[in-house]
Protein backbone atom coordinates (compact mmCIF):
# COMPACT_ATOMS: atom_id res chain seq x y z
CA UNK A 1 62.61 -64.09 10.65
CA UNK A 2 60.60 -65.94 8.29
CA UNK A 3 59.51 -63.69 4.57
CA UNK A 4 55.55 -65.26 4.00
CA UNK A 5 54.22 -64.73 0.80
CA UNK A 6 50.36 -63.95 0.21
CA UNK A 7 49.52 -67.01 -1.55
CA UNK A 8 50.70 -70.81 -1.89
CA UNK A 9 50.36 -73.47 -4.35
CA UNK A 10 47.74 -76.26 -3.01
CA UNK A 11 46.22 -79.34 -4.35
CA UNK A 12 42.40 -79.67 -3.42
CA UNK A 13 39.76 -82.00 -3.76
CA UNK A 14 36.60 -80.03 -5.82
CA UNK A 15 34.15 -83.01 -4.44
CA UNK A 16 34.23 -85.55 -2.31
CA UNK A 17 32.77 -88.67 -4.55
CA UNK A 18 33.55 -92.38 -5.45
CA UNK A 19 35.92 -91.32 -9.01
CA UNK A 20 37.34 -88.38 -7.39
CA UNK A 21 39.90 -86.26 -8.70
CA UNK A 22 42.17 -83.83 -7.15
CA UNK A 23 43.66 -80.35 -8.78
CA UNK A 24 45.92 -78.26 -9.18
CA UNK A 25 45.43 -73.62 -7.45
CA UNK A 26 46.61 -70.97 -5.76
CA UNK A 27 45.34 -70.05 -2.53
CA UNK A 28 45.62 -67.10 0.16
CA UNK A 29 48.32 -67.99 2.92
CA UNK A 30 46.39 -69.04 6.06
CA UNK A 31 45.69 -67.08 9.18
CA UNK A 32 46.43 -67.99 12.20
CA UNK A 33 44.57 -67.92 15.91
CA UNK A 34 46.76 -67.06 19.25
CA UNK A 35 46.89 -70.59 20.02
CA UNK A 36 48.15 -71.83 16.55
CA UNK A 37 51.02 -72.37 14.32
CA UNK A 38 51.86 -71.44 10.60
CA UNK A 39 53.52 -74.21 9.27
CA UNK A 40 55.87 -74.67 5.72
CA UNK A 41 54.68 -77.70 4.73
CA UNK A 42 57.83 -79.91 3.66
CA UNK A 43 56.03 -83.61 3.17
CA UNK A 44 52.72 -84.60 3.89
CA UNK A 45 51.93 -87.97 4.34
CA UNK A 46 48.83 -90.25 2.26
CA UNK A 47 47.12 -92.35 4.58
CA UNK A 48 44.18 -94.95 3.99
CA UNK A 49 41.92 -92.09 6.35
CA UNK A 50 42.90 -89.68 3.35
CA UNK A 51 41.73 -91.62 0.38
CA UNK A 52 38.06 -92.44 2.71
CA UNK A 53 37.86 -89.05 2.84
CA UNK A 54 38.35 -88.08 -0.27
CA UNK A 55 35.59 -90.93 -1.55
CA UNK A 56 33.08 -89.88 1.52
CA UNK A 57 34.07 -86.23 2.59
CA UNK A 58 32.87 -84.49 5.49
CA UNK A 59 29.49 -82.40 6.48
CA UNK A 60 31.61 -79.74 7.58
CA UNK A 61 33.87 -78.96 4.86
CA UNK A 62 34.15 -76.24 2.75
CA UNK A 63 34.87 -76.64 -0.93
CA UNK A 64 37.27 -76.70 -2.50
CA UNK A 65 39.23 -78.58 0.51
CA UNK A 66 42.78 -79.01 1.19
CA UNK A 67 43.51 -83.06 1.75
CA UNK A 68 45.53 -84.83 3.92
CA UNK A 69 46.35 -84.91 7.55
CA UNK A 70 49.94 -85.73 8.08
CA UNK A 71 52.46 -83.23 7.75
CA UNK A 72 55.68 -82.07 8.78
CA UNK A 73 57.74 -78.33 7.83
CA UNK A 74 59.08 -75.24 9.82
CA UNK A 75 57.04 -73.39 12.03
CA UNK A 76 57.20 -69.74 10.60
CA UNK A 77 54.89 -68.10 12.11
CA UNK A 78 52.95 -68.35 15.73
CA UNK A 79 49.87 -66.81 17.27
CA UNK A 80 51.13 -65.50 20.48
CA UNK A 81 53.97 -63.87 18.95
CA UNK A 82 56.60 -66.03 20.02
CA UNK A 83 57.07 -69.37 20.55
CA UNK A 84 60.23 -71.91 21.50
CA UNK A 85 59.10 -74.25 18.24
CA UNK A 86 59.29 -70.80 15.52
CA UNK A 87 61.89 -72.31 13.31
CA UNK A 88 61.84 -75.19 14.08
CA UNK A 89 60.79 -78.92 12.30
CA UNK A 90 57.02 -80.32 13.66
CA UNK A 91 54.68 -82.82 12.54
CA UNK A 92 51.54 -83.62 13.41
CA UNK A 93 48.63 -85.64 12.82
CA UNK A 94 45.51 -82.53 11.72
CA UNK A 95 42.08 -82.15 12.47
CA UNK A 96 39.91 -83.56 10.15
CA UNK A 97 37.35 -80.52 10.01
CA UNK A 98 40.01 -78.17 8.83
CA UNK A 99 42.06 -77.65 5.99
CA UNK A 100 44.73 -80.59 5.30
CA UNK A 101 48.25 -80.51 4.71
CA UNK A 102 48.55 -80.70 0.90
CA UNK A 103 50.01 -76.94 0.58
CA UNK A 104 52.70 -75.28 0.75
CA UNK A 105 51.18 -73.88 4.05
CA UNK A 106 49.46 -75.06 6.87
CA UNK A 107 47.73 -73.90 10.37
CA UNK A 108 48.01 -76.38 13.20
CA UNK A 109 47.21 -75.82 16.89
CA UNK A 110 50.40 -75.69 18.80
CA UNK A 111 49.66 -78.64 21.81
CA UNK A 112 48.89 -80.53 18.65
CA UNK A 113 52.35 -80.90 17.00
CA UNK A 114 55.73 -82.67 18.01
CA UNK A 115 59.78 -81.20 17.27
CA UNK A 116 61.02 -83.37 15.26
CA UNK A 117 65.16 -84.65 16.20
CA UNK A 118 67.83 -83.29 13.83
CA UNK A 119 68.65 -87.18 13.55
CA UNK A 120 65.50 -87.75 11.73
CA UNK A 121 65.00 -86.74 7.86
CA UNK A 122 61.61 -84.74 7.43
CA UNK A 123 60.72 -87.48 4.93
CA UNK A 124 61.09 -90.06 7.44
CA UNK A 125 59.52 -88.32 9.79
CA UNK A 126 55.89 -87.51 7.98
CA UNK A 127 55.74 -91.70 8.23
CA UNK A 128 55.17 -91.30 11.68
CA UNK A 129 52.04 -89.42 12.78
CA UNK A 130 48.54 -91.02 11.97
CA UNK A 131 50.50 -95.01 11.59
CA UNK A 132 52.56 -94.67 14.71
CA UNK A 133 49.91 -92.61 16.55
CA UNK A 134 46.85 -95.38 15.71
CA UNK A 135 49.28 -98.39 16.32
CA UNK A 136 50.62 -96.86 19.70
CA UNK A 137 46.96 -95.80 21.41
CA UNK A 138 45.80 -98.79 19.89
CA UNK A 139 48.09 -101.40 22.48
CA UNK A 140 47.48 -99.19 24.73
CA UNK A 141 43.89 -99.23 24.73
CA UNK A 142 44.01 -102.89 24.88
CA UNK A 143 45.94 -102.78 28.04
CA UNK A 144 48.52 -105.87 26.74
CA UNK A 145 50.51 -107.79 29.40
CA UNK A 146 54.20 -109.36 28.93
CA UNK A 147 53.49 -113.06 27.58
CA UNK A 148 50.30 -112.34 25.77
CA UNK A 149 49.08 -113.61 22.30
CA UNK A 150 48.05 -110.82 19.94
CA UNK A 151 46.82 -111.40 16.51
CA UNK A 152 47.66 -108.11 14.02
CA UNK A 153 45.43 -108.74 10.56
CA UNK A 154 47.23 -107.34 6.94
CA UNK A 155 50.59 -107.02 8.62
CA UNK A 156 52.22 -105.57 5.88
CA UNK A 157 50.24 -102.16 5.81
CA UNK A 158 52.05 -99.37 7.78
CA UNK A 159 50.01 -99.50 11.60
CA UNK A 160 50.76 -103.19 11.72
CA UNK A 161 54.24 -102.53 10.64
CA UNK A 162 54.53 -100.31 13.55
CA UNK A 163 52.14 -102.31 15.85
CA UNK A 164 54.11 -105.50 15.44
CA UNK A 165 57.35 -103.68 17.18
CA UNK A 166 56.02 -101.87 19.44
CA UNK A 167 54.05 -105.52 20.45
CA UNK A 168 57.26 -106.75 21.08
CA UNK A 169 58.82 -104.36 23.25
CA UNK A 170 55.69 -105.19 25.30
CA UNK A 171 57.12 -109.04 24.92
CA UNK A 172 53.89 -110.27 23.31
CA UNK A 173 53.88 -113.32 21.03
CA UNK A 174 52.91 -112.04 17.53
CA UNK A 175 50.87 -113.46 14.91
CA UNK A 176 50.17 -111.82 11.35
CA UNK A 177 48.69 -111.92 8.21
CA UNK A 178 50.61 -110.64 5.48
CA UNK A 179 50.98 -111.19 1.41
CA UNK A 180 53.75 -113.85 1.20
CA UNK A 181 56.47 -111.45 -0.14
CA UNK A 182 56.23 -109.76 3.06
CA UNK A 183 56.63 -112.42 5.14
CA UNK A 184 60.61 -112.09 5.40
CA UNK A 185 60.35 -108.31 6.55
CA UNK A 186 57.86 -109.20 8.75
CA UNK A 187 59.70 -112.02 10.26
CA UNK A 188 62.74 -109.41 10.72
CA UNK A 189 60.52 -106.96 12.23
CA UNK A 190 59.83 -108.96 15.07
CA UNK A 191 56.38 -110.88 14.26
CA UNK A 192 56.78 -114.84 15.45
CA UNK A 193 54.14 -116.54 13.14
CA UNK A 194 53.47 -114.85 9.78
CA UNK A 195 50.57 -116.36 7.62
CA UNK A 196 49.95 -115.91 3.91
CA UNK A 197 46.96 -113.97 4.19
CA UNK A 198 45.33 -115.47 0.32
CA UNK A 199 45.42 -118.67 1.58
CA UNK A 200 41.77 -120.63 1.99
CA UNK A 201 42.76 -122.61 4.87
CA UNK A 202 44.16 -119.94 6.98
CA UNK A 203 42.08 -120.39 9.73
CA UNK A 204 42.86 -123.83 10.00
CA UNK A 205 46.75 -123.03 9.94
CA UNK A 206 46.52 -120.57 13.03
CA UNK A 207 44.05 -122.70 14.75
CA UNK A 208 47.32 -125.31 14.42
CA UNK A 209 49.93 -123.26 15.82
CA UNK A 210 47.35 -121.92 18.54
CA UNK A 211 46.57 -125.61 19.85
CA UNK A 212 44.40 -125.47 22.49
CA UNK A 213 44.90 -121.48 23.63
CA UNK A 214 43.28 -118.48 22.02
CA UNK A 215 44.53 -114.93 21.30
CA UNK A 216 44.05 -112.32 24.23
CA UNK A 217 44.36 -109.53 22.00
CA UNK A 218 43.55 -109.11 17.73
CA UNK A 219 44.33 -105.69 16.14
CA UNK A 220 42.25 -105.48 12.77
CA UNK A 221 42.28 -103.06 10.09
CA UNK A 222 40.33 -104.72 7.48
CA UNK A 223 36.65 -104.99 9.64
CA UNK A 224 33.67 -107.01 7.98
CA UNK A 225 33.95 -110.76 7.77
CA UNK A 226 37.52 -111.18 8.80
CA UNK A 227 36.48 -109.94 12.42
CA UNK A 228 33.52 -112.42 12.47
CA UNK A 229 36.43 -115.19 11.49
CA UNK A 230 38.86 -113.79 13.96
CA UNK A 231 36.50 -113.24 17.11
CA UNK A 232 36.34 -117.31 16.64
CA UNK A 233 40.51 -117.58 17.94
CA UNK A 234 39.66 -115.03 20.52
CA UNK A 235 39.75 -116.01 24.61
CA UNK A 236 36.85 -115.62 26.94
CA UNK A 237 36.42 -111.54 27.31
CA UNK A 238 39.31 -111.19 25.23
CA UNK A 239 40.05 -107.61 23.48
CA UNK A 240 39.52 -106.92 19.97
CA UNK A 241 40.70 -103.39 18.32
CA UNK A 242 39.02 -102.57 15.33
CA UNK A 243 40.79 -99.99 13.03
CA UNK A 244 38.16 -100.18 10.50
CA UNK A 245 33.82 -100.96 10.58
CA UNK A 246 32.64 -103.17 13.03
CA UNK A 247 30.34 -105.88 11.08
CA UNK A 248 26.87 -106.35 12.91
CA UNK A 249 27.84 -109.70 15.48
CA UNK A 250 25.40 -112.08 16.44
CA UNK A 251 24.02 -112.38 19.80
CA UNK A 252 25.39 -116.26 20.05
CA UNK A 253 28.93 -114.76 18.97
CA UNK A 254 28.97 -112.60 21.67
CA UNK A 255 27.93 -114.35 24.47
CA UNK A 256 30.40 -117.11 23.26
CA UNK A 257 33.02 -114.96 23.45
CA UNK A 258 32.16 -111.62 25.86
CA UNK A 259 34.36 -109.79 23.83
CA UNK A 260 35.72 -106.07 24.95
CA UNK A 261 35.53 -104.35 21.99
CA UNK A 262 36.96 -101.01 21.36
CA UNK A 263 36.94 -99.05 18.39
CA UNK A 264 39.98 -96.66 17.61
CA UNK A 265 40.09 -93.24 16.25
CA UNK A 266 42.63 -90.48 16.49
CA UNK A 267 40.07 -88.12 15.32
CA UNK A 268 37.95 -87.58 18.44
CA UNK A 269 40.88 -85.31 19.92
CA UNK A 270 39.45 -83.29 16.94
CA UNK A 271 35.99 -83.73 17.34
CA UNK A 272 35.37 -83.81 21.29
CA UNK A 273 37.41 -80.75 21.17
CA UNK A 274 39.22 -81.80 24.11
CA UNK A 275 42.95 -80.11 24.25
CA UNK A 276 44.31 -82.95 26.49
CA UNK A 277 43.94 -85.13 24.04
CA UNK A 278 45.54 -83.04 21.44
CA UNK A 279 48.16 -82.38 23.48
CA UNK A 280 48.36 -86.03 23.79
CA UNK A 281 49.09 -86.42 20.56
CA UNK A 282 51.83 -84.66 20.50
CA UNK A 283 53.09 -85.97 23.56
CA UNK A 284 52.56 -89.24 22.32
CA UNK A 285 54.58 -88.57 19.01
CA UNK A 286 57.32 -86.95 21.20
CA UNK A 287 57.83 -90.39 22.59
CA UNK A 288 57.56 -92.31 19.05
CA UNK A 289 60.46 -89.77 17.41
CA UNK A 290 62.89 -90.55 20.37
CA UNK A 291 62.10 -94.56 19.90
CA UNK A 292 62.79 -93.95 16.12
CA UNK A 293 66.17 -91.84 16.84
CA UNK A 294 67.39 -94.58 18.88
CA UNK A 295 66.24 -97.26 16.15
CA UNK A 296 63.96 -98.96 18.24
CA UNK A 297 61.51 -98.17 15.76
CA UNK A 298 61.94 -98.73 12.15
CA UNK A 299 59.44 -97.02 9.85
CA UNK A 300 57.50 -98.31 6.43
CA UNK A 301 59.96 -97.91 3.39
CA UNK A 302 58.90 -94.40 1.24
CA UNK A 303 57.34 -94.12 -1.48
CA UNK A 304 58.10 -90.22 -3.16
CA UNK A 305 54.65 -88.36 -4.30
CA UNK A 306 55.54 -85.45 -6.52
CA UNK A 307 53.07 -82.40 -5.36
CA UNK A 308 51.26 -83.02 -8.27
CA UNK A 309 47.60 -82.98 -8.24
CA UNK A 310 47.00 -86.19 -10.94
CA UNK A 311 50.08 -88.50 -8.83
CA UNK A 312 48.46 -87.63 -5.89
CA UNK A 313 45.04 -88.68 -7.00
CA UNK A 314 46.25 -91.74 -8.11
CA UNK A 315 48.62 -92.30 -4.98
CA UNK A 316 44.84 -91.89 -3.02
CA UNK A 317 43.66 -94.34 -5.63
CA UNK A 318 46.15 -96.95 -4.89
CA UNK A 319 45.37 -96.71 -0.87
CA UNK A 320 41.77 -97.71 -1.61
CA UNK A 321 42.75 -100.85 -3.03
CA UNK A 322 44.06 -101.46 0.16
CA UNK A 323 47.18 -103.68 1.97
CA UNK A 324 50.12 -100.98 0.80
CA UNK A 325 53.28 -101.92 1.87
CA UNK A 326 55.20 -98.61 1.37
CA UNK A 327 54.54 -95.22 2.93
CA UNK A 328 53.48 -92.56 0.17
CA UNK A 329 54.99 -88.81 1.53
CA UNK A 330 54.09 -86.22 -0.61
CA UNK A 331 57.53 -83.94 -1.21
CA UNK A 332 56.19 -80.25 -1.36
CA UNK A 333 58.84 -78.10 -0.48
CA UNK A 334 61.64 -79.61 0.59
């Protein structure tokens, strides 16, 4: 059905180091295991996980490595022989170990990916996997209850964009931090107190629309200090979800507080090598792709990556600095 040639253009990353820079080859088409999928890469997505990984990298990669873990494209080609998704649009959020999605191929395990709804662009849809994914396990995780008070730190980046909607189909009051010029699209999104997150005295502003409660729930994707000053607005054994580095707590914070805290990461399905998770992942995007058809979801605005090695680097460049508002896709061949 499909015609595969025997090599594809790629963008890798040479080293994994602080100044890193990406480039430009030509590599040999993947193969492919009985239980996985050949992919045409269409977009691939840049997440803040991608631009870590290109500053930290990973014991177990091989150099040079293909980047990124989002993608979606047309299956063309499947281990078993045949398969119901062989032609047809996935995406999928990849194991970290393995080569990324930067290509103009890549090999996924089948459990692993999600059909995406003719209703749904491709670009759209590569917005969707690690943001949706971390945002939608995360509330779950924290086991939220109708009436709740939830606290989602730098509201503007694309998991709280997500988290904040998904919080209110679970009818939880929602507070955020966001840069002021945000604060309108937040507002529309559904979050019910928006605060302007370079303000000294924030604190002090939440503590006054709080009055005398505390939050049950805080999602936080910065980590470090702004946990420490968050676990302060938190209820007795309430939950907090940390998206980045828990800070070292002291004892007399803790026993304040008796915080559950959880720490979430979509790449254990990878590492514990457990295929029910994997194949809860795709379940789990399944579910987000039907909530976006129907426009109960509404994604991050995109931002267009030419598969370029030097706009890439500096689109991984920009992620570092932190608090993006727009989702950079990667257009590869589409």
């Amino acid at each position: 059905m499909f015609t595969i040639p025997e090599t594809m253009k790629a963008i890798v990353l040479d080293e994994a180091k602080n100044d890193f820079a990406l480039s430009n080859t030509t590599l040999p088409i993947p193969e492919i295991n009985e239980q996985q999928l050949l992919i045409k890469v269409e977009y691939a997505a840049i997440n803040p996980v991608d631009a870590h990984l290109a500053s930290t990298g990973c014991e177990q990669w091989h150099y040079p490595h293909i980047p990124l873990l989002d993608g979606v494209g047309t299956v063309v080609s499947c281990g078993c022989g045949h398969s119901p998704l062989l032609g047809q649009r996935v995406m999928w959020h990849g194991n970290l170990l393995k080569p990324g999605a930067l290509a103009e191929y890549a090999v996924i395990e089948s459990q692993a990916v999600a059909q995406i709804p003719d209703e749904i662009p491709a670009h759209i849809a590569a917005c969707l996997p690690c943001a949706g994914l971390t945002a939608a396990f995360t509330l779950c995780t924290l086991a939220v209850q109708s009436g709740d008070k939830i606290l989602i730190e730098q509201g503007g980046c694309a998991v709280s964009q997500l988290a904040i909607q998904i919080a209110k189909e679970y009818n939880l009051t929602v507070f955020t931090t966001a840069d002021k010029t945000h604060h309108s699209y937040l507002k529309k999104l559904g979050a019910d107190y928006i605060y302007d997150s370079n303000k000294k005295d924030l604190l002090e502003q939440i503590k006054l629309d709080l009055g005398h409660e505390r939050f049950d729930h805080i999602i936080d994707s910065v980590g470090g200090d702004t946990i420490k000053r968050d676990i302060a607005l938190l209820k007795f054994n309430g939950n907090v979800a940390c998206l980045a580095q828990f800070p070292q707590l002291d004892s007399a914070t803790l026993q304040a507080k008796s915080p559950s805290l959880h720490y979430i990461s979509l790449a254990g399905a990878w590492l514990s090598n457990d295929i029910c998770a994997q194949h809860k992942l795709g379940l789990k995007m399944s579910l987000l792709l039907e909530q976006v058809k129907n426009k109960h979801l509404c994604l991050p605005e995109v931002q267009a990556i030419a598969f370029n090695a030097q706009q890439v680097t500096e689109a991984l460049q920009k992620q570092q600095q932190g608090d993006l508002f727009v989702k950079q896709v990667v257009a590869i061949s589409a």
